[in-house]
PDB file of N, CA and C in Angstrom:
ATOM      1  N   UNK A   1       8.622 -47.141 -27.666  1.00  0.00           N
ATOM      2  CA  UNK A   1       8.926 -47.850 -28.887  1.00  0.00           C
ATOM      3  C   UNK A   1      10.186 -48.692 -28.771  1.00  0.00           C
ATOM      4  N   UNK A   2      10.926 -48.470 -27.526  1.00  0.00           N
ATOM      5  CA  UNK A   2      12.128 -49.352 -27.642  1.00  0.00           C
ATOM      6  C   UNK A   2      13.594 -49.122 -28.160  1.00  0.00           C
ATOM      7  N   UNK A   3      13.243 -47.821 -28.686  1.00  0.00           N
ATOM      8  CA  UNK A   3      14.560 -47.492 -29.361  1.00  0.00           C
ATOM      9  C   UNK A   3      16.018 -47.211 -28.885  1.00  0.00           C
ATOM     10  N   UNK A   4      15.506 -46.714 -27.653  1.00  0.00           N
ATOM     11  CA  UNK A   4      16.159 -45.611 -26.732  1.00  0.00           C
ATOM     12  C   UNK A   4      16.923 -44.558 -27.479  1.00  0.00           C
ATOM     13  N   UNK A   5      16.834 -43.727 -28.270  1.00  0.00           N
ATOM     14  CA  UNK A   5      17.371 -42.655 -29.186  1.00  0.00           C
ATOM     15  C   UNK A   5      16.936 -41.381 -28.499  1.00  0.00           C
ATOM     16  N   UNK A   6      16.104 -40.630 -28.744  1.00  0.00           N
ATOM     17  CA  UNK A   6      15.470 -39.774 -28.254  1.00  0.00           C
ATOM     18  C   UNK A   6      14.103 -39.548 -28.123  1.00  0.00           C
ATOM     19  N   UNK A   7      13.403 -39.024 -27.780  1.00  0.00           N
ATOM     20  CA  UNK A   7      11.468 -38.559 -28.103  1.00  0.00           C
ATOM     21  C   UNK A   7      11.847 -37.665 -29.190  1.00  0.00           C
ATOM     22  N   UNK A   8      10.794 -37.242 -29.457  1.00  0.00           N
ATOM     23  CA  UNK A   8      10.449 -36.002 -30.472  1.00  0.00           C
ATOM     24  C   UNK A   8      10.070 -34.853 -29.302  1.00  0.00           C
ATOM     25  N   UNK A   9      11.120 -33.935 -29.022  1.00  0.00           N
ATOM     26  CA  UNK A   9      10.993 -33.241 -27.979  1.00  0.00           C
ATOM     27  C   UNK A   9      10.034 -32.168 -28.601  1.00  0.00           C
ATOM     28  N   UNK A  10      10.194 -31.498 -30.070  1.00  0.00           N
ATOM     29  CA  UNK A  10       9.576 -30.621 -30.750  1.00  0.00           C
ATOM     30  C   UNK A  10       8.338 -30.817 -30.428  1.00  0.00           C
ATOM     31  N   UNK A  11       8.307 -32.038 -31.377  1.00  0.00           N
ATOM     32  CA  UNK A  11       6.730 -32.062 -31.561  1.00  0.00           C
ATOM     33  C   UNK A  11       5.825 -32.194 -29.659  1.00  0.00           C
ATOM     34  N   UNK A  12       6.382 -33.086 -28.822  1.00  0.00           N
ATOM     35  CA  UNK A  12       6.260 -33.180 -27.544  1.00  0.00           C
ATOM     36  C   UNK A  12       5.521 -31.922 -26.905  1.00  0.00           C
ATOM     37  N   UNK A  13       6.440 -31.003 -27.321  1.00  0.00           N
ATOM     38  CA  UNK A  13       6.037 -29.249 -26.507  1.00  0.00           C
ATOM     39  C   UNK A  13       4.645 -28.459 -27.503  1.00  0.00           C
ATOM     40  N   UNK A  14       4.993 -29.044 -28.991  1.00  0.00           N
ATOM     41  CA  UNK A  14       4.029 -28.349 -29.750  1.00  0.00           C
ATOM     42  C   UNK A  14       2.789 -28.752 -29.035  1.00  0.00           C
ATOM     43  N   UNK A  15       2.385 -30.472 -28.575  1.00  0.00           N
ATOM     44  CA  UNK A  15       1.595 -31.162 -28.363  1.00  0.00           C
ATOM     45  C   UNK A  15       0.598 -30.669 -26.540  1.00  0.00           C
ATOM     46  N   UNK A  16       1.821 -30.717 -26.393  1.00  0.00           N
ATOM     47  CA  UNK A  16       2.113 -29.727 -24.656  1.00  0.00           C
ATOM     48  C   UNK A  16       0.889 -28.406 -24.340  1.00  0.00           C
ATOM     49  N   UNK A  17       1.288 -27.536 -25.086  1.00  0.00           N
ATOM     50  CA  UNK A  17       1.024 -26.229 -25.267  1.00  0.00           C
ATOM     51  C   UNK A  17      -0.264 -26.001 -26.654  1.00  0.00           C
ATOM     52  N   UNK A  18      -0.877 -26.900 -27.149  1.00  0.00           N
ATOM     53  CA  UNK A  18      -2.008 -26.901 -27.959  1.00  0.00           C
ATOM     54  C   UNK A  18      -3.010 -27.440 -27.348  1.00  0.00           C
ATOM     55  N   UNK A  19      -3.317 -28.252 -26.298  1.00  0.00           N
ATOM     56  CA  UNK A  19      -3.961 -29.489 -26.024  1.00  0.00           C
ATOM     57  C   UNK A  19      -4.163 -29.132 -24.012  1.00  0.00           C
ATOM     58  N   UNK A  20      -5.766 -28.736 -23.506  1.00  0.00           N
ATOM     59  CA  UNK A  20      -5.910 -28.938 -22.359  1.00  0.00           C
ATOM     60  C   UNK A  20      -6.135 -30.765 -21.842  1.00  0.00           C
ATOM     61  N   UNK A  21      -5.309 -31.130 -22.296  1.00  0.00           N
ATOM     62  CA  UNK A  21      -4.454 -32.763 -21.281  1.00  0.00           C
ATOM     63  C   UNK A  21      -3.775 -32.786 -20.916  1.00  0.00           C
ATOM     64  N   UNK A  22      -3.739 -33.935 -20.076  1.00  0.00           N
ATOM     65  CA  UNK A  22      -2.524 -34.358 -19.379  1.00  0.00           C
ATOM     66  C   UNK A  22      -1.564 -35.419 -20.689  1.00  0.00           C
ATOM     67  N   UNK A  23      -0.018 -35.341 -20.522  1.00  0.00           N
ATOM     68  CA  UNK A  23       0.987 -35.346 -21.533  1.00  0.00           C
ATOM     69  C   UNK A  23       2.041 -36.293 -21.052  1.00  0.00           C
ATOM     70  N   UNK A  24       1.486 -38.094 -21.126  1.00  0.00           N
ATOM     71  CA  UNK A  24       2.853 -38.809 -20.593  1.00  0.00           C
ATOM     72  C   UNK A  24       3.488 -39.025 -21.638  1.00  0.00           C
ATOM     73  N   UNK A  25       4.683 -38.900 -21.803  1.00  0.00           N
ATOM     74  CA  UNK A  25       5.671 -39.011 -22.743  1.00  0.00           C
ATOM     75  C   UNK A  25       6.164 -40.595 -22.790  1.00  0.00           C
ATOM     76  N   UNK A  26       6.447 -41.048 -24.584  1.00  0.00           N
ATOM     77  CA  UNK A  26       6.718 -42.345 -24.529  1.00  0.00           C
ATOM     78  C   UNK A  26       7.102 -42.403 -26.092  1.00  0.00           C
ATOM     79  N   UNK A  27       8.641 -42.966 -26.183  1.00  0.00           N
ATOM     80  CA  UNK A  27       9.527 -43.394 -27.137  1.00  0.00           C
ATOM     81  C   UNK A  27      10.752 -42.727 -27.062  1.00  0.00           C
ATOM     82  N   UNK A  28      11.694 -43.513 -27.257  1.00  0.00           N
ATOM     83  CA  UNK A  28      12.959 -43.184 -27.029  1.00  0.00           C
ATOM     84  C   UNK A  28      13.653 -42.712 -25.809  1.00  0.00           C
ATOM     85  N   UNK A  29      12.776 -42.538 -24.822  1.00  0.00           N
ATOM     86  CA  UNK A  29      13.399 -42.237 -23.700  1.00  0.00           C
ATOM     87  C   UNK A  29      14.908 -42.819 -22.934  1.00  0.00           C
ATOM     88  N   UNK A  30      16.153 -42.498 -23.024  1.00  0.00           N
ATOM     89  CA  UNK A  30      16.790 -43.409 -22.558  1.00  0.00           C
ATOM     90  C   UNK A  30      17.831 -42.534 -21.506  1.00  0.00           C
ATOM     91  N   UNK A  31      17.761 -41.425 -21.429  1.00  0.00           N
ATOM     92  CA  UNK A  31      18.583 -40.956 -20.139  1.00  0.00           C
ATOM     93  C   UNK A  31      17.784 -40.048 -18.938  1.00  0.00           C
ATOM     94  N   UNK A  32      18.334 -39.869 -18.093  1.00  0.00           N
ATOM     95  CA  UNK A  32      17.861 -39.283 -16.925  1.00  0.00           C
ATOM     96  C   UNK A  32      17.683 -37.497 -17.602  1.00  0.00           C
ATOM     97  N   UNK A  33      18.603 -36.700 -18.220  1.00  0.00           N
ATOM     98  CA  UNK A  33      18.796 -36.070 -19.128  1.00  0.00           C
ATOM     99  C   UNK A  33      17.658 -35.410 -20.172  1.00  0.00           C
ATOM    100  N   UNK A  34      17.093 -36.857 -20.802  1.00  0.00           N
ATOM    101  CA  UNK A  34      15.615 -36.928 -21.455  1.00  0.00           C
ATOM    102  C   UNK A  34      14.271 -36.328 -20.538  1.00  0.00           C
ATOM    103  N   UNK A  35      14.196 -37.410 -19.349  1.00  0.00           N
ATOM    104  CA  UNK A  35      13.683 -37.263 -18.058  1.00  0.00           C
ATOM    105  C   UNK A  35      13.191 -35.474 -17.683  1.00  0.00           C
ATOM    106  N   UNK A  36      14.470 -35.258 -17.777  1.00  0.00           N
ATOM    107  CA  UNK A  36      14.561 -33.578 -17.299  1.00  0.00           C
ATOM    108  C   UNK A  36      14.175 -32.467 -18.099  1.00  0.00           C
ATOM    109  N   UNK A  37      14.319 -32.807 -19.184  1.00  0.00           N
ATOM    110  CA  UNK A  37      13.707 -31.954 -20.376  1.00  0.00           C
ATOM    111  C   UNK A  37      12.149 -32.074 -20.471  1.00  0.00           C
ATOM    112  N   UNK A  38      12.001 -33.462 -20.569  1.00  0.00           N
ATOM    113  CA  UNK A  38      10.603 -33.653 -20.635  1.00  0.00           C
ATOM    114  C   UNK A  38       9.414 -32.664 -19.314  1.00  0.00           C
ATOM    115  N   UNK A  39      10.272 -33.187 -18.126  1.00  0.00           N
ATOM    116  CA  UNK A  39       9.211 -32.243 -17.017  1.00  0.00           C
ATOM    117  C   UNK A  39       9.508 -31.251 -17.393  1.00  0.00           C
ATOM    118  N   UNK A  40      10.584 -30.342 -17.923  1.00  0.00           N
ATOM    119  CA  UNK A  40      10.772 -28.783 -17.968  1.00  0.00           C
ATOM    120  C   UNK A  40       9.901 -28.251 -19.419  1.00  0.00           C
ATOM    121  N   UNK A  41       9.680 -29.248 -20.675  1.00  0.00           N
ATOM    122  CA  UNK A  41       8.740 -28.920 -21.606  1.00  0.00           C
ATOM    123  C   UNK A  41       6.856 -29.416 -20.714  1.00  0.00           C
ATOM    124  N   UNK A  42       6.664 -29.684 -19.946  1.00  0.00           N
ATOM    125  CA  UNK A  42       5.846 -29.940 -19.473  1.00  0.00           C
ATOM    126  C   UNK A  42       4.605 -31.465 -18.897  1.00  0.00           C
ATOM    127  N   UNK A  43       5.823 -32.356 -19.457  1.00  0.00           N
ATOM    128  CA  UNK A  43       4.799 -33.638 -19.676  1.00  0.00           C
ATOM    129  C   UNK A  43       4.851 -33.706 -18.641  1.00  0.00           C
ATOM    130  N   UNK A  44       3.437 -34.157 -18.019  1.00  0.00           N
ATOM    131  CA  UNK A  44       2.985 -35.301 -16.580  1.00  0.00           C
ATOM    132  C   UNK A  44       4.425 -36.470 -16.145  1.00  0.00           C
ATOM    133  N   UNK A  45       4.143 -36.664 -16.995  1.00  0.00           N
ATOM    134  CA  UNK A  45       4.865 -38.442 -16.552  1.00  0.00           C
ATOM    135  C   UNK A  45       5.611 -38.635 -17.868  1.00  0.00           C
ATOM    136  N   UNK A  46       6.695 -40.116 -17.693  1.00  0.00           N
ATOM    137  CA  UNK A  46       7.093 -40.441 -19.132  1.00  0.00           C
ATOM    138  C   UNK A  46       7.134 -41.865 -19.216  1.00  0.00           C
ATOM    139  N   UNK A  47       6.906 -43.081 -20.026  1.00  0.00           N
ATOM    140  CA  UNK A  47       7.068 -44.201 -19.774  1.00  0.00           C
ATOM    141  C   UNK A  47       8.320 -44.539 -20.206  1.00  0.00           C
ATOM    142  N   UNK A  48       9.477 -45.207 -19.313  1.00  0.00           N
ATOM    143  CA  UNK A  48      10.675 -45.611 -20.262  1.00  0.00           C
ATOM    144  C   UNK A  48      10.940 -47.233 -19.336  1.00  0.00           C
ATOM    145  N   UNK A  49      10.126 -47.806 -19.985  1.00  0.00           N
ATOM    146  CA  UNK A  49      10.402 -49.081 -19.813  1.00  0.00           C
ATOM    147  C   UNK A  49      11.459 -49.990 -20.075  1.00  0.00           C
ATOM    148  N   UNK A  50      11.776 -49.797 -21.531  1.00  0.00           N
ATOM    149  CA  UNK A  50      12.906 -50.630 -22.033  1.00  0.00           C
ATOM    150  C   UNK A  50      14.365 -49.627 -21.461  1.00  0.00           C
ATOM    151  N   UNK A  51      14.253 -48.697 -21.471  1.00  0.00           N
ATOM    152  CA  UNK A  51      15.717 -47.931 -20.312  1.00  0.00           C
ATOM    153  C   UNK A  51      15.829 -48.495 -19.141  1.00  0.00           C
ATOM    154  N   UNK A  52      14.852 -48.939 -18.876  1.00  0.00           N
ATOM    155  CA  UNK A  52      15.053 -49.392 -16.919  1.00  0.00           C
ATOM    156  C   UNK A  52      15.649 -50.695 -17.296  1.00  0.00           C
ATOM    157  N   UNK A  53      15.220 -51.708 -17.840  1.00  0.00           N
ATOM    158  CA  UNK A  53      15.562 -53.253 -18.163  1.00  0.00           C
ATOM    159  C   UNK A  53      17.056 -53.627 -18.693  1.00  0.00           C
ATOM    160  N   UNK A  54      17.209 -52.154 -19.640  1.00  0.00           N
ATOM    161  CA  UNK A  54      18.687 -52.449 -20.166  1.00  0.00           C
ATOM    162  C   UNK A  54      19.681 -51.429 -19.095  1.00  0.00           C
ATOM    163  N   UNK A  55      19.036 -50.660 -17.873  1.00  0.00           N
ATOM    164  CA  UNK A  55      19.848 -50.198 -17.123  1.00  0.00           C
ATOM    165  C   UNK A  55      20.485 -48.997 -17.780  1.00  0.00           C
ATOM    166  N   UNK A  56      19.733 -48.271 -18.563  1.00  0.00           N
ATOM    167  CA  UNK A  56      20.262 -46.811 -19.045  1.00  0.00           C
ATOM    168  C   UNK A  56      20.392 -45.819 -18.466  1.00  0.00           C
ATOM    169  N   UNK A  57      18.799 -46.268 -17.785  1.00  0.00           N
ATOM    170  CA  UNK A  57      18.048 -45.099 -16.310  1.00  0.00           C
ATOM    171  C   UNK A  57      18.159 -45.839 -15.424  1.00  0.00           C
ATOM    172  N   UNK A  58      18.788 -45.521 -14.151  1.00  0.00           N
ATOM    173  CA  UNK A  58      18.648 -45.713 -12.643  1.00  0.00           C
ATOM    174  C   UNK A  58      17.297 -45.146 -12.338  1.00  0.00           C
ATOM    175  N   UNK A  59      16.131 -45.571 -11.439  1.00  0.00           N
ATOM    176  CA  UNK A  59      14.902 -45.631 -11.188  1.00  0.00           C
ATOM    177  C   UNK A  59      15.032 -44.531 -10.236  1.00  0.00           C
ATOM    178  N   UNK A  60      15.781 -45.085  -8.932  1.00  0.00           N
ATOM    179  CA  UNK A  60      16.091 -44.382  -8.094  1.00  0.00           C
ATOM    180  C   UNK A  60      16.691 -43.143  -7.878  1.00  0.00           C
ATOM    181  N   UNK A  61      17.935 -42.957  -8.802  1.00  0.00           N
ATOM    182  CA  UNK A  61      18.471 -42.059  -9.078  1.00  0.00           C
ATOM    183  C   UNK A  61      17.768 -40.531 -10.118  1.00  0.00           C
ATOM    184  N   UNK A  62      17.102 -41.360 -10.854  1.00  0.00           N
ATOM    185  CA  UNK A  62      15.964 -40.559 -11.915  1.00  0.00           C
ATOM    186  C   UNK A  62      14.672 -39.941 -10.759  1.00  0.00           C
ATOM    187  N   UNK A  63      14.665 -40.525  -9.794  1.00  0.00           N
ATOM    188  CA  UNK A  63      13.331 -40.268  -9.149  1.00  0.00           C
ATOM    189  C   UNK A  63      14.481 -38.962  -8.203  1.00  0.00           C
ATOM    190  N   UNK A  64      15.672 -39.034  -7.879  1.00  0.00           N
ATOM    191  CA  UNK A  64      15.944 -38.545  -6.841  1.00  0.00           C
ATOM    192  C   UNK A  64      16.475 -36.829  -7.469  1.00  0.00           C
ATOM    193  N   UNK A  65      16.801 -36.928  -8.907  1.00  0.00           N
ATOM    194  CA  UNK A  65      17.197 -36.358  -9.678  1.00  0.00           C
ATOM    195  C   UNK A  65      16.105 -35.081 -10.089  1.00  0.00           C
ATOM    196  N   UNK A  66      15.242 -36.005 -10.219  1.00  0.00           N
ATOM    197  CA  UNK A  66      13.611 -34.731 -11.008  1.00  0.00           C
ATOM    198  C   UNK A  66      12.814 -34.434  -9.945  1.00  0.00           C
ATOM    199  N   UNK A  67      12.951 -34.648  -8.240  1.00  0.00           N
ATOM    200  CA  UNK A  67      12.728 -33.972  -7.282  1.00  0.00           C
ATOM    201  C   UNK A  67      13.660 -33.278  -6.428  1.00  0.00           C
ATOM    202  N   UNK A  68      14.584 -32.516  -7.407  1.00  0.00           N
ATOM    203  CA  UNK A  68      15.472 -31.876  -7.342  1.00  0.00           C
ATOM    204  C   UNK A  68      14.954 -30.202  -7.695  1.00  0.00           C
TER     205      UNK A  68
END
């Protein structure tokens, strides 16, 4: 959505843990931080497009970070 604020981590995990799918996460994503929570509540993937463009998230660093 562009915001970069936060996701709805709540609802995210409620969504997680009700639902046999797969769970890419998308809105508000804007730190590496976010990133880490998200794989540890369970989502697949996350889209944070507008973080990469305004340079919130390092790509590289986020990738080097959550295969940690």
């Amino acid at each position: 959505d562009g915001t970069l604020t936060e996701p709805n981590f709540t609802a995210l995990f409620e969504l997680i843990n009700s639902i046999k799918a797969t769970v890419i996460a998308s809105g508000g994503i804007s730190t590496i931080t976010h990133l880490k929570l998200l794989k540890k509540l369970g989502a697949a993937g996350a889209i944070i497009g507008k973080a990469l463009y305004t340079k919130d998230i390092n790509l590289k660093q986020a990738l080097d970070e959550l295969d940690k």
